[in-house]
Protein backbone atom coordinates (compact mmCIF):
# COMPACT_ATOMS: atom_id res chain seq x y z
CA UNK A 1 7.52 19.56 16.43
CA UNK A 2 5.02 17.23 18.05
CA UNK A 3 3.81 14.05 16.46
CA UNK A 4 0.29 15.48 15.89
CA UNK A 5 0.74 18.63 14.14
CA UNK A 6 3.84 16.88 12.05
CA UNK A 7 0.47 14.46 10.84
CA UNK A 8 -1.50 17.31 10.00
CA UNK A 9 1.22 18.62 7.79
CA UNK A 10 0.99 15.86 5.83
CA UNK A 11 -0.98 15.14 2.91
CA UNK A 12 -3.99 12.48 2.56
CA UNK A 13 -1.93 11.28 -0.31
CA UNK A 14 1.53 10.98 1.19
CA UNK A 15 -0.11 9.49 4.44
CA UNK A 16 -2.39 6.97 2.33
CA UNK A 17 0.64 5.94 -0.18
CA UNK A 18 2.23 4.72 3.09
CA UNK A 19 -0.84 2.75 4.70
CA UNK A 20 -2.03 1.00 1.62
CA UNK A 21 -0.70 -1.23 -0.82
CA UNK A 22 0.77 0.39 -3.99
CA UNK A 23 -1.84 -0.87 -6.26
CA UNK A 24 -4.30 -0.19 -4.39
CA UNK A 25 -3.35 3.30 -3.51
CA UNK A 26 -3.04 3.61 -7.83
CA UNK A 27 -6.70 2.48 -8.00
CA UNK A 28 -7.80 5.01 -5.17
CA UNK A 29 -5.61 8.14 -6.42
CA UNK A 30 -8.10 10.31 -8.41
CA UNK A 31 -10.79 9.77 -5.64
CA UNK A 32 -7.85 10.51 -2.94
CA UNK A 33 -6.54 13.71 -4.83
CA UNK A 34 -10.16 14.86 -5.44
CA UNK A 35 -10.81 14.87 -1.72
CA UNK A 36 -8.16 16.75 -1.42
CA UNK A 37 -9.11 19.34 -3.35
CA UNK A 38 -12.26 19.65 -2.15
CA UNK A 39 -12.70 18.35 1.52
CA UNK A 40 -14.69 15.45 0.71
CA UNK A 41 -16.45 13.90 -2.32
CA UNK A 42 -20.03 11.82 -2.27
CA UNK A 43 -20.48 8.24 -4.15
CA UNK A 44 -21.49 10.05 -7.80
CA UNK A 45 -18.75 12.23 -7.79
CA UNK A 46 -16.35 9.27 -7.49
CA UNK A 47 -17.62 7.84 -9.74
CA UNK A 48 -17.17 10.13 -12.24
CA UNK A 49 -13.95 10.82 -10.93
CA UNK A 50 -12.20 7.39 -11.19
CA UNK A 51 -15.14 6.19 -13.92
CA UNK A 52 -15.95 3.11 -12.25
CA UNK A 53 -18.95 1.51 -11.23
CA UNK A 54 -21.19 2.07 -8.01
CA UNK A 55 -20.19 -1.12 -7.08
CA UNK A 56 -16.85 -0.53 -7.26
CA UNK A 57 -16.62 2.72 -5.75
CA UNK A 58 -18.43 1.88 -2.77
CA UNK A 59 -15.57 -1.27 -2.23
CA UNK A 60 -12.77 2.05 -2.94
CA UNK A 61 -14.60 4.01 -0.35
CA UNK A 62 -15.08 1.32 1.93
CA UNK A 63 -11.15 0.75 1.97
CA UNK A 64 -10.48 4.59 2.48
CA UNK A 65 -12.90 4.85 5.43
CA UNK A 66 -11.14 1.33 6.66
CA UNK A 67 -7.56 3.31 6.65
CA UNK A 68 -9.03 5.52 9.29
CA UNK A 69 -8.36 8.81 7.47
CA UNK A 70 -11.17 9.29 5.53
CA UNK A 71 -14.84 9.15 7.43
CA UNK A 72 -18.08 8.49 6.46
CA UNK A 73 -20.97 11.04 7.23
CA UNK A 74 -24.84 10.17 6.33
CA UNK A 75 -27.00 7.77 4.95
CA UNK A 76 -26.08 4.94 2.16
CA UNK A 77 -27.71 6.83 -0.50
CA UNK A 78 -26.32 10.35 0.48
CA UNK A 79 -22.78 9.90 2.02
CA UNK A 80 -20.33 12.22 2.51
CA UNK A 81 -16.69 11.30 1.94
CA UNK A 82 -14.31 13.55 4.16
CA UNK A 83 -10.63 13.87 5.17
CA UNK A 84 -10.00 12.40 9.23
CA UNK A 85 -6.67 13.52 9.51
């Protein structure tokens, strides 16, 4: 099995547990499962996911786009959170 398709076998949580730190991987987990599930999640719906602040869960987000598995499509105000894996 090549490298590539044994990465897209993977989940964004078992890749992301590895790549970031454990607590901050805890802080990110509902946002990360809720991608997940869906495909990709915008600003509001994280924050009602993880019920933190916008402030907050633009600094999560940022950190998830920053691992290089998660991109960001669209303007500030109407982003688009999806899997890059």
């Amino acid at each position: 099995m090549s490298e590539v398709s044994a990465k897209n076998e993977r989940s964004l949580s078992e890749v992301l547990s590895e790549v970031l730190k454990p607590a901050d991987f805890h802080k990110l987990e509902k946002i990360i499962q809720y991608i997940e599930k869906n495909g990709k999640i915008t600003p509001k719906e994280a924050e009602s996911v993880s019920g933190r602040s916008t402030a907050t869960v633009r600094r999560y987000l940022k950190i998830l786009v920053e691992t290089g598995y998660v991109e960001a499509e669209g303007s500030t105000n109407n982003s688009v959170y999806r899997v890059n894996i």
